[in-house]
N, C-alpha and C. Protein backbone atom coordinates (compact mmCIF):
# COMPACT_ATOMS: atom_id res chain seq x y z
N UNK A 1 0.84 -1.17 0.00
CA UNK A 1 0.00 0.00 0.00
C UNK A 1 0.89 1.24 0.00
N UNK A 2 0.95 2.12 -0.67
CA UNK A 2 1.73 3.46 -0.91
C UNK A 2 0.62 4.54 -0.49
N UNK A 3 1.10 5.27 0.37
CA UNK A 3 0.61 6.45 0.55
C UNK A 3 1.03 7.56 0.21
N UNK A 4 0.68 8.83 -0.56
CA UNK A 4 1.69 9.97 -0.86
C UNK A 4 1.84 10.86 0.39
N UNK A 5 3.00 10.69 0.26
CA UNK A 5 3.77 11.67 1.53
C UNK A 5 3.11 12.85 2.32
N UNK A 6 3.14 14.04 0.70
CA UNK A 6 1.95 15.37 0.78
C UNK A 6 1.10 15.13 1.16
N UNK A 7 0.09 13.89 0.63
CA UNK A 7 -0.90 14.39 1.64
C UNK A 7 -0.88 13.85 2.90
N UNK A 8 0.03 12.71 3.40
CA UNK A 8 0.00 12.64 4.71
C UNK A 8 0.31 13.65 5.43
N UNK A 9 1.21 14.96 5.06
CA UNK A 9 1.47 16.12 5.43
C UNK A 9 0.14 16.95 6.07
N UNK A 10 -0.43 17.01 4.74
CA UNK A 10 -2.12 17.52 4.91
C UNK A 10 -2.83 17.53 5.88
N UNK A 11 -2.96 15.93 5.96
CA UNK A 11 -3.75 15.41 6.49
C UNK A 11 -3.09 16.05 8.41
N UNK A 12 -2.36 15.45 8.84
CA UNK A 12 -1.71 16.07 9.98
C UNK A 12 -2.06 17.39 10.20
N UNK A 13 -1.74 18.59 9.39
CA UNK A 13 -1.51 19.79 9.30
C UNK A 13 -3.17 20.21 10.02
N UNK A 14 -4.16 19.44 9.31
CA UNK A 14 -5.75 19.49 9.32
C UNK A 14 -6.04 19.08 10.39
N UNK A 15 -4.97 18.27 11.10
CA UNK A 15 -6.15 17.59 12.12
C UNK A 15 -5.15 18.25 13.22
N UNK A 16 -3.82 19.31 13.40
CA UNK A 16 -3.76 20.15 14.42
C UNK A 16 -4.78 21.45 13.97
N UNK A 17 -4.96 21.72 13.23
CA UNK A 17 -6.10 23.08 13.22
C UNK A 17 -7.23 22.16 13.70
N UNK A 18 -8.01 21.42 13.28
CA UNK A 18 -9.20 20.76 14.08
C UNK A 18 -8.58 20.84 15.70
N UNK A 19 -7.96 20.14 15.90
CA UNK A 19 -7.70 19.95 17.63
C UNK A 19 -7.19 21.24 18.39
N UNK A 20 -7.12 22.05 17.54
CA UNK A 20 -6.79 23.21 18.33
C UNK A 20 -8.18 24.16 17.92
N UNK A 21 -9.53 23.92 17.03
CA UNK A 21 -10.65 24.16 16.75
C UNK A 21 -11.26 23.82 18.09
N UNK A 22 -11.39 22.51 18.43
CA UNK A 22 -12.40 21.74 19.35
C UNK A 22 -11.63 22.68 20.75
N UNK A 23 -10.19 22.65 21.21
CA UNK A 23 -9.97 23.37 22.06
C UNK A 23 -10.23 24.57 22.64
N UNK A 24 -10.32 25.61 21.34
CA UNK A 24 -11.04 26.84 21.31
C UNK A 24 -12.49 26.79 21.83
N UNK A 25 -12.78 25.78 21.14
CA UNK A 25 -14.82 25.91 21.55
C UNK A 25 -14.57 25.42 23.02
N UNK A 26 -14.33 24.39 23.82
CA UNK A 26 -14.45 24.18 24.70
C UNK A 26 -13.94 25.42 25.67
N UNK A 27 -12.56 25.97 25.51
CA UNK A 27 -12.12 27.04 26.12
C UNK A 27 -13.69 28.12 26.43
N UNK A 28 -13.93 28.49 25.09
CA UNK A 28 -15.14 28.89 24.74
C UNK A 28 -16.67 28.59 25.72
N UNK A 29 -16.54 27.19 26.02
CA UNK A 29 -17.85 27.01 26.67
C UNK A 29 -17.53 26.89 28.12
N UNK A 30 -16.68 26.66 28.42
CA UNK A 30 -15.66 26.58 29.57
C UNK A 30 -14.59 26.98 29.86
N UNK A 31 -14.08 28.05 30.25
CA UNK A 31 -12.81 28.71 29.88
C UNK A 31 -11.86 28.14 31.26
N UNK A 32 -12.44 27.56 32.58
CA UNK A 32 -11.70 27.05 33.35
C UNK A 32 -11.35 25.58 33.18
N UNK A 33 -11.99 25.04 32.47
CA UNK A 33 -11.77 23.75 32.29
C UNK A 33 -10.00 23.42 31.93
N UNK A 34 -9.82 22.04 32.64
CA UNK A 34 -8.72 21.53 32.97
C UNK A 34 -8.62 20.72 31.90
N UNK A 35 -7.95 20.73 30.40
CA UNK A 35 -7.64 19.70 29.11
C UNK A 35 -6.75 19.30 28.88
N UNK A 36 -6.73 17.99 29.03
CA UNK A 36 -5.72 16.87 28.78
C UNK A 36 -5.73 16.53 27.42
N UNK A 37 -4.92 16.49 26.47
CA UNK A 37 -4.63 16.21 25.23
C UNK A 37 -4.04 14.65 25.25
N UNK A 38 -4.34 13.30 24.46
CA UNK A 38 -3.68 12.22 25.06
C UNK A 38 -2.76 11.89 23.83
N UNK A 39 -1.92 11.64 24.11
CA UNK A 39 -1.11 10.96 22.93
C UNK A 39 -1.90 9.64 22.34
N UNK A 40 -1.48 9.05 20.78
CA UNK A 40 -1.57 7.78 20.51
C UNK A 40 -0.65 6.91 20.54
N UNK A 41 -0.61 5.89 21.23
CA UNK A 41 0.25 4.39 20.74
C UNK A 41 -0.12 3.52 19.86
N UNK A 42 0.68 2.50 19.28
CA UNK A 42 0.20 1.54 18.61
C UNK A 42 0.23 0.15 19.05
N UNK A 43 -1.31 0.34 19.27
CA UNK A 43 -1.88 -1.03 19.34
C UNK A 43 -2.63 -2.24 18.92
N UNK A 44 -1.82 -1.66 17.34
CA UNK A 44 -1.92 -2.91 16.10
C UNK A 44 -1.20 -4.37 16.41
N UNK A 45 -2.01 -4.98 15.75
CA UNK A 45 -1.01 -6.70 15.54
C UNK A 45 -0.67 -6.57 14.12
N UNK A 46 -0.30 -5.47 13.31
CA UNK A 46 0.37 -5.81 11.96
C UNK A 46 1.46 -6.34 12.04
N UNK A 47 1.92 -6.73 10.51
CA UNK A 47 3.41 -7.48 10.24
C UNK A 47 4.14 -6.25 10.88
N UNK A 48 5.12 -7.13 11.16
CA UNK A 48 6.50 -6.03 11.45
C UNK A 48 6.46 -4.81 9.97
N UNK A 49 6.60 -5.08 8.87
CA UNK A 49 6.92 -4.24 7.77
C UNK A 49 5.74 -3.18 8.10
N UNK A 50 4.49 -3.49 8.20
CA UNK A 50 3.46 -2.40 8.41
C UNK A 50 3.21 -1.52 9.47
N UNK A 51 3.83 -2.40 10.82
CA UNK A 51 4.97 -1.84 12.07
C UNK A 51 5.54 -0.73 11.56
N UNK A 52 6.27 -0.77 10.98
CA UNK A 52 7.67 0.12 10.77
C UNK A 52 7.24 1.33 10.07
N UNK A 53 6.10 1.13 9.09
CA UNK A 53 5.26 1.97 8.34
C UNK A 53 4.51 2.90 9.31
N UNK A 54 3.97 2.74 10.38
CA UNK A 54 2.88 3.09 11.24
C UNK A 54 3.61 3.66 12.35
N UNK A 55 4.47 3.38 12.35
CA UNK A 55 5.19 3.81 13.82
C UNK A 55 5.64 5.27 13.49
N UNK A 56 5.92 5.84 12.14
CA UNK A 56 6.82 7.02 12.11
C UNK A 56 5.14 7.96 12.15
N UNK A 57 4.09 7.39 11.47
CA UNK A 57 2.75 8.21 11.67
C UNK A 57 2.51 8.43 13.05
N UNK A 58 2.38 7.49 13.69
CA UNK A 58 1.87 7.95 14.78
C UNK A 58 2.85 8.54 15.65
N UNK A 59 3.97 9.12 15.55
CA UNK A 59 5.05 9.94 16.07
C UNK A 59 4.95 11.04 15.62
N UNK A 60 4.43 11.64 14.45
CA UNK A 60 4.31 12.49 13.90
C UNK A 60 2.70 13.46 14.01
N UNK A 61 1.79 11.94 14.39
CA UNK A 61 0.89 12.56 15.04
C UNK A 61 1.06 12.89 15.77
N UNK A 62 1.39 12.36 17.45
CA UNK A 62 1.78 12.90 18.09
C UNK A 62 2.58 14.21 18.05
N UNK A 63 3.59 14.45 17.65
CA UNK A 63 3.87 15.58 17.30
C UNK A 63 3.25 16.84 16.86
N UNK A 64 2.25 16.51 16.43
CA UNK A 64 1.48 17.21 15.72
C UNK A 64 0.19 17.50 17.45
N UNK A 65 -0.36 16.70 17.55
CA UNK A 65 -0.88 16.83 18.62
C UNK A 65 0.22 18.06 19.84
N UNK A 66 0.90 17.23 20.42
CA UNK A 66 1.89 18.05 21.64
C UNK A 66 2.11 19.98 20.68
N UNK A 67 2.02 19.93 19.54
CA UNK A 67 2.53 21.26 19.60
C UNK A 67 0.95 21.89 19.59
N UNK A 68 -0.23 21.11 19.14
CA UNK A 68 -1.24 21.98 19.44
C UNK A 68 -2.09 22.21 20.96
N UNK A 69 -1.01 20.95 21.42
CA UNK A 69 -1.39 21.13 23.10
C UNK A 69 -0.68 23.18 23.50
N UNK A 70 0.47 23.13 23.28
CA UNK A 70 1.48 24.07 23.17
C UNK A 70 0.74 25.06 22.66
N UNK A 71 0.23 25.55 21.74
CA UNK A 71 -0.45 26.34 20.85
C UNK A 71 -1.75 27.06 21.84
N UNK A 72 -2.20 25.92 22.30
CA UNK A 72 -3.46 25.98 22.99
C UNK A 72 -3.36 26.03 24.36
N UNK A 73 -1.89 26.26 25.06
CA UNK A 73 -1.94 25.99 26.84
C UNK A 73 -3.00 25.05 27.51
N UNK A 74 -2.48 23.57 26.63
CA UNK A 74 -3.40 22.51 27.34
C UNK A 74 -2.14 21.54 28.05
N UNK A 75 -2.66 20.66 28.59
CA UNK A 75 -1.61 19.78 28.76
C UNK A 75 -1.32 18.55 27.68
N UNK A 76 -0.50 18.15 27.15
CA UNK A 76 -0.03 17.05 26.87
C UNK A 76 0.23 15.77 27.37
N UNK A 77 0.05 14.32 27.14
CA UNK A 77 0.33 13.49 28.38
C UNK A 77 0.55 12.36 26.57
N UNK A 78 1.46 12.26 26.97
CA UNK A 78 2.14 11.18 25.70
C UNK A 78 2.49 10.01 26.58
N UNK A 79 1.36 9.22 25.91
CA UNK A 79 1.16 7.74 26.87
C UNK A 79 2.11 6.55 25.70
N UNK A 80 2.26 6.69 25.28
CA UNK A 80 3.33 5.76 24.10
C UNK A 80 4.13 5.05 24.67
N UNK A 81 4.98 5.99 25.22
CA UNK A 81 6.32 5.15 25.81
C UNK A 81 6.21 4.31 27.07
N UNK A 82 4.52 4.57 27.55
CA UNK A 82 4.49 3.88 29.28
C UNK A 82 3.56 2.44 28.29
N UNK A 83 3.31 2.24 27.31
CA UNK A 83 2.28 1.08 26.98
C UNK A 83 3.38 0.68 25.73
N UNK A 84 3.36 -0.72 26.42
CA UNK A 84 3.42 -1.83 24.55
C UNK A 84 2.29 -2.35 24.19
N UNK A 85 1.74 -2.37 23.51
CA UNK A 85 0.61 -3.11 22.67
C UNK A 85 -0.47 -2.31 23.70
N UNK A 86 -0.77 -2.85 24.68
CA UNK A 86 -2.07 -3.16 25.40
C UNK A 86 -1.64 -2.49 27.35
N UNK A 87 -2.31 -2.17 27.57
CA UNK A 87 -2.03 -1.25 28.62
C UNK A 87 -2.15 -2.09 29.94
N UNK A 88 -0.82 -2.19 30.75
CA UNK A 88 -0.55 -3.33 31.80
C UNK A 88 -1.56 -2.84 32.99
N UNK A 89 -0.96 -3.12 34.26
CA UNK A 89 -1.51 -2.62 35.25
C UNK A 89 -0.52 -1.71 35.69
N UNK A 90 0.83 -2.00 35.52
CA UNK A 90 2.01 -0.88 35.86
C UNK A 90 1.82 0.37 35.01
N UNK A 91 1.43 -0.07 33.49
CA UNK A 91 1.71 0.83 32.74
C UNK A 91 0.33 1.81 33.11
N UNK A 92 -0.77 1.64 33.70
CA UNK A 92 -1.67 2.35 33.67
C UNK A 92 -1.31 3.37 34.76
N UNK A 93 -0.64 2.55 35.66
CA UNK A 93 -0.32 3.40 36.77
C UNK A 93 0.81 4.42 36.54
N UNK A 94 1.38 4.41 35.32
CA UNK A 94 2.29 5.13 34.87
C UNK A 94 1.52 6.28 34.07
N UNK A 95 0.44 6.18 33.45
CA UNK A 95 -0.28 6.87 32.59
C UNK A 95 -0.95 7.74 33.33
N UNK A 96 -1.24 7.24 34.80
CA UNK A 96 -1.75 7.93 35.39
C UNK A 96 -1.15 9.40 36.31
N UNK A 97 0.28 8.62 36.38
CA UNK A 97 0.62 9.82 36.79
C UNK A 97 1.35 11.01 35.89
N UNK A 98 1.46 10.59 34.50
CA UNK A 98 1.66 11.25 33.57
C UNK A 98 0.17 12.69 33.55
N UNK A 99 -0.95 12.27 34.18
CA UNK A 99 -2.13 13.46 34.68
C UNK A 99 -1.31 14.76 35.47
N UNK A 100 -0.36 13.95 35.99
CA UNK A 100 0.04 15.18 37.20
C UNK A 100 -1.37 15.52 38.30
């Protein structure tokens, strides 16, 4: 499966203006409200090759996410690195204190 690059660019670019859209309105309907932005992990069973494919997206989402946390004075909480696949009982307890 080939994807073109550009528009994976796009596509990213679109969905930090959306997430920093939805942030605004809520700011908007709630201006004290406390927003947690969550990171994604991957918790596919693909082949390794489709692994390797997926892993640089969702880093880049992320990325894309954390700077519209930044943008928006929300918090960020990038749960990736505390989960492999499927979320332990340690790792939750790690996610959790990633809340602060």
């Amino acid at each position: 499966m080939y994807i073109d690059p550009s528009k994976i660019q796009v596509i990213l670019q679109q969905i930090g203006q959306n997430v920093s859209a939805i942030i605004a309105e809520i700011r908007f309907l709630n201006p004290n409200a406390k927003i947690y932005l969550i990171g994604y992990y991957n918790a596919s069973h693909l082949s390794e090759e489709l692994q390797e494919k997926l892993n640089p997206l969702i880093n880049a989402l992320n990325n894309i996410l954390e700077f519209a946390s930044i943008k928006t004075d929300v918090t960020f909480v990038p749960i990736a690195a505390a989960i492999d696949k499927h979320p332990s009982k340690s790792s939750k307890k790690v996610i959790l204190s990633l809340f602060g």
